[in-house]
Protein backbone atom coordinates (compact mmCIF):
# COMPACT_ATOMS: atom_id res chain seq x y z
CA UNK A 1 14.29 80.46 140.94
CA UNK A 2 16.71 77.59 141.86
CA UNK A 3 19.79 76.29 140.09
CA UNK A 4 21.09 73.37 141.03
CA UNK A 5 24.36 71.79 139.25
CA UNK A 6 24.72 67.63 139.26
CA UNK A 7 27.25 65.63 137.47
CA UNK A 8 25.90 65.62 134.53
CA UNK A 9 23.76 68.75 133.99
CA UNK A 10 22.37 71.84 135.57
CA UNK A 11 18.62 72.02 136.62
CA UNK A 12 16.86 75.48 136.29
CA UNK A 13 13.39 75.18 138.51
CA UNK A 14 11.31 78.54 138.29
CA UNK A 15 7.70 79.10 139.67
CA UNK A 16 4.80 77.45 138.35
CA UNK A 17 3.22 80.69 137.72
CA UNK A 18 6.06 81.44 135.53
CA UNK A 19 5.29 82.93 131.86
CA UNK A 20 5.82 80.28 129.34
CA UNK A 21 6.71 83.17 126.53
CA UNK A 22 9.14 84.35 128.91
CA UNK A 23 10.66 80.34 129.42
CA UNK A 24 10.79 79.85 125.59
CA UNK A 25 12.55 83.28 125.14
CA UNK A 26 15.38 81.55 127.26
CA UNK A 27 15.36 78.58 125.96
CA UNK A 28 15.89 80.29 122.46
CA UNK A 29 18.32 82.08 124.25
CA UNK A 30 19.76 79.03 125.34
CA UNK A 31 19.91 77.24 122.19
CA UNK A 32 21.45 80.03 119.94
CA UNK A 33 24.13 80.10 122.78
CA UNK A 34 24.68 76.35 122.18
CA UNK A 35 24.90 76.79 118.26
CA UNK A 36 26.97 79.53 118.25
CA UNK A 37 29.71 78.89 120.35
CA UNK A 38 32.32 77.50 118.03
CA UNK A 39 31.63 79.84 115.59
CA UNK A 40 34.09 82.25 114.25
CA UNK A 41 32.39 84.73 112.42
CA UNK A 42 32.67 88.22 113.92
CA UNK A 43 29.61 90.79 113.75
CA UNK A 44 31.22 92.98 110.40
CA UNK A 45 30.45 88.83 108.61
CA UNK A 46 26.83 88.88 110.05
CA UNK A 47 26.19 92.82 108.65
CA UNK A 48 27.51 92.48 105.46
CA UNK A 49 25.45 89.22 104.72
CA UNK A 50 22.55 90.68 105.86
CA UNK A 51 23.13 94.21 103.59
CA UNK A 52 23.71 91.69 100.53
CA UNK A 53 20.28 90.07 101.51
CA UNK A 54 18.31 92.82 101.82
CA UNK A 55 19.94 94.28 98.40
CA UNK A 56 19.18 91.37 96.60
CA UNK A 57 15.59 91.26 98.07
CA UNK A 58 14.94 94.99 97.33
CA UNK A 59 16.09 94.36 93.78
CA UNK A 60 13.56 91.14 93.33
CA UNK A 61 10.44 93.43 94.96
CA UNK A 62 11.54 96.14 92.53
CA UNK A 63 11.48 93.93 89.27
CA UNK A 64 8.01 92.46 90.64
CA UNK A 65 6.46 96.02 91.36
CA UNK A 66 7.33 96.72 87.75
């Protein structure tokens, strides 16, 4: 693997034989990175909207089960 930095970007250059899962994983990575960092929400924010979410899903299933 090779990183090179020029003026206006940084080149990553991996082997050909490289995984393309394995590429796309970083490039998620990569992204998320990019979207996330001027964000100001702390980890306790992400948790609790993800317990309300799952509440209110478990209550939905439940009312459709019944």
């Amino acid at each position: 693997m090779i990183i090179e930095r020029t003026p206006n970007e940084i080149i990553f250059r991996f082997p050909r034989n490289m995984k393309l899962d394995d590429l796309q994983d970083l490039t998620d990575l990569f992204e998320y990175k990019e979207l996330t960092k001027k964000s100001k929400t702390s980890q306790k924010d992400v948790d609790d909207l993800v317990k309300t979410i799952k509440k209110g899903r478990w209550e939905r299933t439940k009312q459709q089960l019944d």
